[in-house]
C-alpha atoms as a PDB file:
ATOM      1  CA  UNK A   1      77.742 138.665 108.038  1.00  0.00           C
ATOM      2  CA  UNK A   2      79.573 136.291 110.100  1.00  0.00           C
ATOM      3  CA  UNK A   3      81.294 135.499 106.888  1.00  0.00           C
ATOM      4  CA  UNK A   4      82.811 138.419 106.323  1.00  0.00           C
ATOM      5  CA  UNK A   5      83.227 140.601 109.566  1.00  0.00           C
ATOM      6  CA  UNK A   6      84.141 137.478 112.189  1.00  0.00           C
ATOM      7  CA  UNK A   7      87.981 136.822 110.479  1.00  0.00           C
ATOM      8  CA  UNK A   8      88.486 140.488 110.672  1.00  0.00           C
ATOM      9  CA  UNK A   9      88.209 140.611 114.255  1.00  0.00           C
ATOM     10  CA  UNK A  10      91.418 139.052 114.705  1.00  0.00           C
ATOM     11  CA  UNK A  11      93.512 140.656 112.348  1.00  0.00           C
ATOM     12  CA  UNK A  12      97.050 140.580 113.251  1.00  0.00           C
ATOM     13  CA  UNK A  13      96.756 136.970 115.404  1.00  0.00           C
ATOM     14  CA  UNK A  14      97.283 134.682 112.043  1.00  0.00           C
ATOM     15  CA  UNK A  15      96.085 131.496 113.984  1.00  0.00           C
ATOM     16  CA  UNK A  16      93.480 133.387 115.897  1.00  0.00           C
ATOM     17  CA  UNK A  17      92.343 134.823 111.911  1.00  0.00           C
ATOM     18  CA  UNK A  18      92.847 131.178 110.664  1.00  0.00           C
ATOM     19  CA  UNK A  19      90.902 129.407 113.040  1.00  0.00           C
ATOM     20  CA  UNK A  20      88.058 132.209 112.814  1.00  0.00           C
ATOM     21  CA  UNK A  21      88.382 131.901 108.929  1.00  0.00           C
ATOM     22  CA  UNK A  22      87.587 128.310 109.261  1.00  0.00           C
ATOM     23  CA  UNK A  23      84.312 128.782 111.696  1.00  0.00           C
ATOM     24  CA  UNK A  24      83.030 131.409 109.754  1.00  0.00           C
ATOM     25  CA  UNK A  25      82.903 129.120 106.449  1.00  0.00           C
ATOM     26  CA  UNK A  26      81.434 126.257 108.278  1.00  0.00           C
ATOM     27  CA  UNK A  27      78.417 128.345 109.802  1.00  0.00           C
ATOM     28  CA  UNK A  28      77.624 130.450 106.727  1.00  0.00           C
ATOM     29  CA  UNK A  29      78.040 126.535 104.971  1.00  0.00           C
ATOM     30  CA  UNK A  30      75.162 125.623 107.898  1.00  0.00           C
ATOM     31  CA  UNK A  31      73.153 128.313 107.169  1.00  0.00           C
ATOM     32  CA  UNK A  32      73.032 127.674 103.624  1.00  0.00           C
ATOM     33  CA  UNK A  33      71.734 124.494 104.619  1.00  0.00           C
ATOM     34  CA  UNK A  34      69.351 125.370 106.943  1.00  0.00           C
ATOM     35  CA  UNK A  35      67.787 127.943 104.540  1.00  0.00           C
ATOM     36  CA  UNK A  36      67.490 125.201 102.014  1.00  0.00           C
ATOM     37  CA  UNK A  37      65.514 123.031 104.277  1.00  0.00           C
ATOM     38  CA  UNK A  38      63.239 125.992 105.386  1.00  0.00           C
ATOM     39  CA  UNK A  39      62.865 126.794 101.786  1.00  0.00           C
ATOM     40  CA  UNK A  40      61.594 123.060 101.263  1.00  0.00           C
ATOM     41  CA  UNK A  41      59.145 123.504 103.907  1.00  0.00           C
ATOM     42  CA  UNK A  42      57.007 125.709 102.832  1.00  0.00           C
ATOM     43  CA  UNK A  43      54.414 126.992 104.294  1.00  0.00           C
ATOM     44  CA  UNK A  44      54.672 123.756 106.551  1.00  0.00           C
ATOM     45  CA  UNK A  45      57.241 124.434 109.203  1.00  0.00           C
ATOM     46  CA  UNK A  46      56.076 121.593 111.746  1.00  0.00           C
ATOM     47  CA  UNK A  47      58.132 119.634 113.365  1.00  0.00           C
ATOM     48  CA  UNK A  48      57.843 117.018 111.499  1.00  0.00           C
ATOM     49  CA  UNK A  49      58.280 118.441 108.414  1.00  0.00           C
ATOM     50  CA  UNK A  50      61.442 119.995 109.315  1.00  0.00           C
ATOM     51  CA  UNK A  51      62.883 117.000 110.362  1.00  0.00           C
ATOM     52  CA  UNK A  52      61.335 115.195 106.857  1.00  0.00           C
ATOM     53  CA  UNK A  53      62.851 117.756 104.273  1.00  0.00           C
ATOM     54  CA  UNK A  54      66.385 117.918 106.386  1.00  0.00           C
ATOM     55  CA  UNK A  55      66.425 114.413 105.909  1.00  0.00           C
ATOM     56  CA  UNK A  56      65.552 114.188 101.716  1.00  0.00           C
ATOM     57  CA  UNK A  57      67.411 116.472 100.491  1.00  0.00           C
ATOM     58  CA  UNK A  58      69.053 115.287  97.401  1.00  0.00           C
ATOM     59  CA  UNK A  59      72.614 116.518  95.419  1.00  0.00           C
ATOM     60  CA  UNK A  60      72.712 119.727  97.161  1.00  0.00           C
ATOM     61  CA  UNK A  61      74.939 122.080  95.796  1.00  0.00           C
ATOM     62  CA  UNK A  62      76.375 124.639  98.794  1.00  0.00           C
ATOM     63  CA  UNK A  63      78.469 127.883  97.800  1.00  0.00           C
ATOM     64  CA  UNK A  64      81.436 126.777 100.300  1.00  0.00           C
ATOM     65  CA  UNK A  65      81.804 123.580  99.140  1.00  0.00           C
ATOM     66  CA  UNK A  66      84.138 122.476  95.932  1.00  0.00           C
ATOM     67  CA  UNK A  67      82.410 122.554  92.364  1.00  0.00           C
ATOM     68  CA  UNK A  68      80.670 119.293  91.908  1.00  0.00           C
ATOM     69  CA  UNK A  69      80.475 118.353  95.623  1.00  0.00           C
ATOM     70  CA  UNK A  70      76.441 117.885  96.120  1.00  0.00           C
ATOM     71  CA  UNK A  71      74.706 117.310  99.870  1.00  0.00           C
ATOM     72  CA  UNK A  72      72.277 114.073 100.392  1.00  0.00           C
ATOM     73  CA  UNK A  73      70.530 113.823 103.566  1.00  0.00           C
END
């Protein structure tokens, strides 16, 4: 959502529209992330565990990032 609909809000202010652009990619780029790690939870969503499968995540391939560019935590 954020994705799409935050640039818009600023149509007609280019560096307002550029510097929204920018946000929006890096949280929808975060969320991917997070949803990974929550995905590699399980069933298991502890502390712990959290902090464990945000920290072993291996070659990671987000949409937002450049074909071939992979994630290790």
């Amino acid at each position: 959502m954020i994705k799409h609909h935050y640039p818009g809000m600023f149509a007609g202010e280019p560096k307002l529209q550029a510097a929204a652009e920018k946000a929006a990619a890096r949280v929808y780029e975060l969320t991917q992330f997070l949803v990974q790690v929550l995905k590699a939870c399980k069933d298991d969503l502890s502390r712990e565990n959290i902090l464990k499968q945000a920290t072993s995540l291996r070659e990671l391939a987000l949409p937002m990032l450049l074909p071939g560019i992979t994630v290790s935590t």
